[in-house]
C-alpha atoms as a PDB file:
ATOM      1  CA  UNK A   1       1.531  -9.085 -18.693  1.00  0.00           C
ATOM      2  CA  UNK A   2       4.338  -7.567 -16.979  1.00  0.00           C
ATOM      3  CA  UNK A   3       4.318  -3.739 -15.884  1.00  0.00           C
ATOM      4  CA  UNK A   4       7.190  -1.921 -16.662  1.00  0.00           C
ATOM      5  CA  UNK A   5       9.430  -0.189 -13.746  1.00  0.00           C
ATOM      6  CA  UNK A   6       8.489   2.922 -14.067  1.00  0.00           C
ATOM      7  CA  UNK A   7       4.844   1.869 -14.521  1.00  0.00           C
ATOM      8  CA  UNK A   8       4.965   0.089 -10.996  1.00  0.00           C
ATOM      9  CA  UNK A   9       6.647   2.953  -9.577  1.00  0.00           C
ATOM     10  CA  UNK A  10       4.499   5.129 -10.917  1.00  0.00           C
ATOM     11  CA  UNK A  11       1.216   3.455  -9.582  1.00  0.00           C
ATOM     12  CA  UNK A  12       2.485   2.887  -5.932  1.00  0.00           C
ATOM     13  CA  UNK A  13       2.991   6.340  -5.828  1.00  0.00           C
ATOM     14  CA  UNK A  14      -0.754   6.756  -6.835  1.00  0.00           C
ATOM     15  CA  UNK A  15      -1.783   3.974  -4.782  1.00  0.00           C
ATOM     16  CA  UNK A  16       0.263   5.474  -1.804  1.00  0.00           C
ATOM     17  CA  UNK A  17      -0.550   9.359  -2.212  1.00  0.00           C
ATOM     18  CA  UNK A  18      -4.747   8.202  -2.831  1.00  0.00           C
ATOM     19  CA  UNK A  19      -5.366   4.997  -1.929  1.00  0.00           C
ATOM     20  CA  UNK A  20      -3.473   4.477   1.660  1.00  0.00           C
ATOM     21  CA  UNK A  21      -5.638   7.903   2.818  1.00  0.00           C
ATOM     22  CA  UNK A  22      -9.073   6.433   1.008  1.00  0.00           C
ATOM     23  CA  UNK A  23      -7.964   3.138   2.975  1.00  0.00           C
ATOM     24  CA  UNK A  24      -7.560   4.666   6.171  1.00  0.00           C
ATOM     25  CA  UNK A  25     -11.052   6.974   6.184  1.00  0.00           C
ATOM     26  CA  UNK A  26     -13.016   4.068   4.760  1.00  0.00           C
ATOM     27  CA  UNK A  27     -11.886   1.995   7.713  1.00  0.00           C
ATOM     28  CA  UNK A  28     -12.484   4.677  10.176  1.00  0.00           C
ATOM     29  CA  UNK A  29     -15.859   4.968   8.644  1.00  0.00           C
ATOM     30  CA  UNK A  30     -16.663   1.285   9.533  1.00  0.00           C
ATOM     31  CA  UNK A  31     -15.382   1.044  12.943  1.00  0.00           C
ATOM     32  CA  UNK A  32     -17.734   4.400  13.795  1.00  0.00           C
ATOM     33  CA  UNK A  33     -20.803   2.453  12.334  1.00  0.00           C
ATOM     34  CA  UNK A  34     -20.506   0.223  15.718  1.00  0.00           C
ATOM     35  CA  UNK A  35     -20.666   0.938  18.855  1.00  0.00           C
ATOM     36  CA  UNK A  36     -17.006   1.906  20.037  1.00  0.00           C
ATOM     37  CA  UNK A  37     -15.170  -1.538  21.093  1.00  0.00           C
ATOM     38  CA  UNK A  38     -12.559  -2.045  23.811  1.00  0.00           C
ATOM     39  CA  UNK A  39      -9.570  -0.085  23.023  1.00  0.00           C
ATOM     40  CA  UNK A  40      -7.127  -3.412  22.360  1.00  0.00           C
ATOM     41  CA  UNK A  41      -9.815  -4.589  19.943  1.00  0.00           C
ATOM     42  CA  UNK A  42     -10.174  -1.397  18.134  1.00  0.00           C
ATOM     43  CA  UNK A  43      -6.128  -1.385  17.781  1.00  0.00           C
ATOM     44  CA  UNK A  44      -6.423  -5.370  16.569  1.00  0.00           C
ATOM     45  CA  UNK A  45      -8.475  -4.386  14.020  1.00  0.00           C
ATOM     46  CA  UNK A  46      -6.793  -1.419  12.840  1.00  0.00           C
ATOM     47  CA  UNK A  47      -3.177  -3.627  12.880  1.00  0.00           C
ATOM     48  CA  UNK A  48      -5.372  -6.328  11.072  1.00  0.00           C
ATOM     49  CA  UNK A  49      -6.761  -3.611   8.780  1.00  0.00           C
ATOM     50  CA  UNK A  50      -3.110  -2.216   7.947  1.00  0.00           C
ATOM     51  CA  UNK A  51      -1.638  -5.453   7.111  1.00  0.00           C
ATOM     52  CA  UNK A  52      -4.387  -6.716   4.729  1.00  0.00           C
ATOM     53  CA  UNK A  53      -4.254  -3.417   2.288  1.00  0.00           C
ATOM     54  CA  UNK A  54      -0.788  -3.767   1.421  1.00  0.00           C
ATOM     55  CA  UNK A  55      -1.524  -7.581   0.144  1.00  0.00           C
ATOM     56  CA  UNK A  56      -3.108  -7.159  -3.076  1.00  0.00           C
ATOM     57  CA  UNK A  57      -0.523  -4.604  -3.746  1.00  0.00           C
ATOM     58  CA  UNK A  58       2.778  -6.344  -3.014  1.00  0.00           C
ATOM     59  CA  UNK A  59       3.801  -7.122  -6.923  1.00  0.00           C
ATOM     60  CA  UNK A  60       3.715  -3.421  -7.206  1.00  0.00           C
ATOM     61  CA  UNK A  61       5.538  -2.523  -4.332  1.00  0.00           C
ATOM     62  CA  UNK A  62       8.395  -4.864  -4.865  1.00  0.00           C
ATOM     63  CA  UNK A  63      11.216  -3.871  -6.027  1.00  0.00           C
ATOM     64  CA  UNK A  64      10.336   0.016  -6.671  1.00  0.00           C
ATOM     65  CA  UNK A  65      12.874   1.352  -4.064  1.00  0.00           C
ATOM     66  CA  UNK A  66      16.122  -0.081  -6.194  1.00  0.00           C
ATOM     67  CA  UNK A  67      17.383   1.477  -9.323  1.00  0.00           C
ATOM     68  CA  UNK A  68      15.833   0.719 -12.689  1.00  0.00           C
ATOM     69  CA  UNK A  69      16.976  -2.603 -13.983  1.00  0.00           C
ATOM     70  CA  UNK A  70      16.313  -1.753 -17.943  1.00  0.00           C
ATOM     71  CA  UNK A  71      18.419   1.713 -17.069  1.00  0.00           C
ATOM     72  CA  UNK A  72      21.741   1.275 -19.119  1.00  0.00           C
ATOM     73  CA  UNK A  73      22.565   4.144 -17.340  1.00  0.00           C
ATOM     74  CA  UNK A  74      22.183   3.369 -14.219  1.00  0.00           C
ATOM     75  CA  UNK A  75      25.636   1.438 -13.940  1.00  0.00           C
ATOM     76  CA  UNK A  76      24.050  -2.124 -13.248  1.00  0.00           C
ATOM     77  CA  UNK A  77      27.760  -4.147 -12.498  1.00  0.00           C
END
């Protein structure tokens, strides 16, 4: 099933506004669990980290920055 436009722009907001900050303390959370590691591993991780949330997400994400394509006001030529 298909989500609307306004559905998937409506949940990457949510997923932006709650989930990126969730993301990001959860992560912090781990790395503090361990000892601290050299600084160029802790940044590879985070990078690593900050690439892999995005990827269950990326149907959702696509396409929400153009204009509604079921808008027939929106003056799609």
């Amino acid at each position: 099933m298909a989500l609307s436009y306004k559905t998937r722009r409506r949940l990457a907001l949510l997923i932006l506004v709650v989930g990126l900050p969730a993301y990001v303390v959860a992560a912090v959370v781990v790395i503090s669990l361990f000892d601290r590691p050299p600084i160029w591993v802790e940044f590879g991780v985070y990078l690593t980290l900050g690439i892999v949330w995005v990827l269950p997400f990326r149907a959702i994400f696509r396409g929400v920055g153009r204009q509604d394509p079921d808008d027939p006001g929106a003056g799609n030529d």
